[in-house]
C-alpha atoms as a PDB file:
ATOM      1  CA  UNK A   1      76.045  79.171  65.705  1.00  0.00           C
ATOM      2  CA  UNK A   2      72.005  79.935  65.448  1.00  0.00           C
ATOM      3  CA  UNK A   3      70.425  82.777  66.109  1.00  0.00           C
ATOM      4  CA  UNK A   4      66.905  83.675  66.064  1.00  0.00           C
ATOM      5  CA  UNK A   5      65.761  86.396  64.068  1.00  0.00           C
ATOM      6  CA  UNK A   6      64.440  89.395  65.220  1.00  0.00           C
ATOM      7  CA  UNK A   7      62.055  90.068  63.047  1.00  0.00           C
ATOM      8  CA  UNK A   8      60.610  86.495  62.223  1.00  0.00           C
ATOM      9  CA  UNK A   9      60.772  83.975  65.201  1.00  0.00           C
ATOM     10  CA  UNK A  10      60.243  81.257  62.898  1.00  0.00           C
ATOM     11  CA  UNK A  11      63.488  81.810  61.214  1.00  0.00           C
ATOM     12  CA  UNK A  12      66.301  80.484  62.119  1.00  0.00           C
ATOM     13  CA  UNK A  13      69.233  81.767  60.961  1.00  0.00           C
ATOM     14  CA  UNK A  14      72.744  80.311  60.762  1.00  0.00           C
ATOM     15  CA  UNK A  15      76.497  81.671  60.601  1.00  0.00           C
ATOM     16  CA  UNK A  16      76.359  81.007  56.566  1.00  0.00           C
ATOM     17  CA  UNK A  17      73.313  83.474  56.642  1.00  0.00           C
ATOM     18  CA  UNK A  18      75.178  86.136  58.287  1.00  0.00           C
ATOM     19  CA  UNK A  19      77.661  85.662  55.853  1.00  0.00           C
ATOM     20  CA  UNK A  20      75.753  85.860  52.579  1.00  0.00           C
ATOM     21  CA  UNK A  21      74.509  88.856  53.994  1.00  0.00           C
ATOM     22  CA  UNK A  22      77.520  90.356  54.076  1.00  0.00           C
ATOM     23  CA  UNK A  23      78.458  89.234  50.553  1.00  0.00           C
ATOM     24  CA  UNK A  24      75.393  89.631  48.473  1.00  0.00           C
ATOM     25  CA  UNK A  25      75.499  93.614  50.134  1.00  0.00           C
ATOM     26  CA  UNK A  26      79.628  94.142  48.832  1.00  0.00           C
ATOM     27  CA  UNK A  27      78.457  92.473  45.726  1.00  0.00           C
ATOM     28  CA  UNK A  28      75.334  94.676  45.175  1.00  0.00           C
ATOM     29  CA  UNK A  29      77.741  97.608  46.640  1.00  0.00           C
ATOM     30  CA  UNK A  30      80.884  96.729  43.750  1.00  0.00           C
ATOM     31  CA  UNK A  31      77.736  96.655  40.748  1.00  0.00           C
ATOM     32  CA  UNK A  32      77.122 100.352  41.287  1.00  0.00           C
ATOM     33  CA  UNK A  33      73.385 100.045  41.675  1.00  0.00           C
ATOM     34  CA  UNK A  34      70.941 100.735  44.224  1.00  0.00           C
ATOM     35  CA  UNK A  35      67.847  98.316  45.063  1.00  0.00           C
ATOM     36  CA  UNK A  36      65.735  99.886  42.920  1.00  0.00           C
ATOM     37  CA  UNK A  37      67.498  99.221  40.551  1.00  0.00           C
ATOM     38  CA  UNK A  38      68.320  96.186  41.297  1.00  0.00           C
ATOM     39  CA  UNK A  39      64.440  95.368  41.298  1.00  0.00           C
ATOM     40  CA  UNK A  40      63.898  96.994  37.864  1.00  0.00           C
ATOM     41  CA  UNK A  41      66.926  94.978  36.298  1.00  0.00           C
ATOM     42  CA  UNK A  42      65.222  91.878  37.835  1.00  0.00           C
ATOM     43  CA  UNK A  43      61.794  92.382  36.165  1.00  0.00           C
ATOM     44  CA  UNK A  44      60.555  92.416  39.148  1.00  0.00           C
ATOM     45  CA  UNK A  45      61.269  88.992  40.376  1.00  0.00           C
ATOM     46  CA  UNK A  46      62.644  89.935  43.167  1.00  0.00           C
ATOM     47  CA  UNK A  47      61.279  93.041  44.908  1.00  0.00           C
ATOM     48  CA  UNK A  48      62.524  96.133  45.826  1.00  0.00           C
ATOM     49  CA  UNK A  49      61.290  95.025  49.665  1.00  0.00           C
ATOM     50  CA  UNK A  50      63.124  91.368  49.634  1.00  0.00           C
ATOM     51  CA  UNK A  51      66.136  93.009  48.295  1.00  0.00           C
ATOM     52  CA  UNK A  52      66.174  95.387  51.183  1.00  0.00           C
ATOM     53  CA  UNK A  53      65.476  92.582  53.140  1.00  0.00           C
ATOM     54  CA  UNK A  54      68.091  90.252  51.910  1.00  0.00           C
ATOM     55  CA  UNK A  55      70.689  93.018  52.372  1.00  0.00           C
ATOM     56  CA  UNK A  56      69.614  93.769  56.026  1.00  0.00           C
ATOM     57  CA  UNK A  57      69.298  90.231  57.156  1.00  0.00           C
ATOM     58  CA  UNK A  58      65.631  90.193  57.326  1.00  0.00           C
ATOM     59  CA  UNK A  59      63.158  87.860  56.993  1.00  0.00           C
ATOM     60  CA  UNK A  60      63.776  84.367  54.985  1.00  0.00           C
ATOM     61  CA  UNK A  61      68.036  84.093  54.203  1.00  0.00           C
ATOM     62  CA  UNK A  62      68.836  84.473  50.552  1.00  0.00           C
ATOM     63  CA  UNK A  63      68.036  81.901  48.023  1.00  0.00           C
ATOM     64  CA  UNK A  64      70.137  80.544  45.343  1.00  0.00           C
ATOM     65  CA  UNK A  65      67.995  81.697  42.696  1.00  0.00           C
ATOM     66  CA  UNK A  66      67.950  85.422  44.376  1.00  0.00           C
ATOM     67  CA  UNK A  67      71.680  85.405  44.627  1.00  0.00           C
ATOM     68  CA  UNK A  68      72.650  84.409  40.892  1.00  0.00           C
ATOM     69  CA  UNK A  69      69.875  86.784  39.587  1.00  0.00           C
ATOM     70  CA  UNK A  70      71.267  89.140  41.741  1.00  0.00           C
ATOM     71  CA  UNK A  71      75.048  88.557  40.648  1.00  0.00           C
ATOM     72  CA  UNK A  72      73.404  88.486  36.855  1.00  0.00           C
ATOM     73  CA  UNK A  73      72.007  91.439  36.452  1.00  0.00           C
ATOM     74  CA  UNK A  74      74.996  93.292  38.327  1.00  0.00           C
ATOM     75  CA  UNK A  75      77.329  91.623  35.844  1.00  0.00           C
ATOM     76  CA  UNK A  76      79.182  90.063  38.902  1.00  0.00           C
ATOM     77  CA  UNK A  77      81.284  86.731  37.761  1.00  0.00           C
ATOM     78  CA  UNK A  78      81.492  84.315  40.614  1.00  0.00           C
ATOM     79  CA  UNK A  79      85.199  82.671  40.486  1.00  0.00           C
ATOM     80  CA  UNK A  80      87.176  81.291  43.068  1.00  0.00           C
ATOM     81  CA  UNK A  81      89.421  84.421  43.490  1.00  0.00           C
ATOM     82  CA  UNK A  82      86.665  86.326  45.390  1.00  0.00           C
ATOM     83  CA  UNK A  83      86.234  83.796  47.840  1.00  0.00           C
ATOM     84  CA  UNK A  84      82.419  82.915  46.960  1.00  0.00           C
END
């Protein structure tokens, strides 16, 4: 299943992208913080704006390095029991 964006046509996105959209906002949701946060744990790497993005399913799909910074800073330990 693909699906254009709506608010970049050149992105593409796919059922997994609709899913870690889902995920990355119950896992941001279960640490407790906000974005801003989120953005000031990060140092800044990733914004306050892509966060917000990445949790609305905007823009470019999350990136690996996004997500385990992400999961990091919310203390969030991936295992296999939470399905990710």
């Amino acid at each position: 299943m693909t699906e254009q964006s709506p608010v970049l046509s050149k992105v593409t996105q796919q059922a997994c992208d609709y899913a870690s959209v889902k995920v990355i906002d119950a896992l941001i949701r279960r640490s407790g913080y906000g974005n801003r946060e989120i953005d000031r744990l990060c140092d800044g790497t990733i914004t306050y704006g892509r966060i917000r993005d990445i949790r609305n399913g905007l823009e470019a799909p999350v990136r690996l390095p996004e997500f385990l910074l992400i999961c990091e800073v919310g203390y969030i330990v991936l295992d296999s029991s939470m399905g990710v």
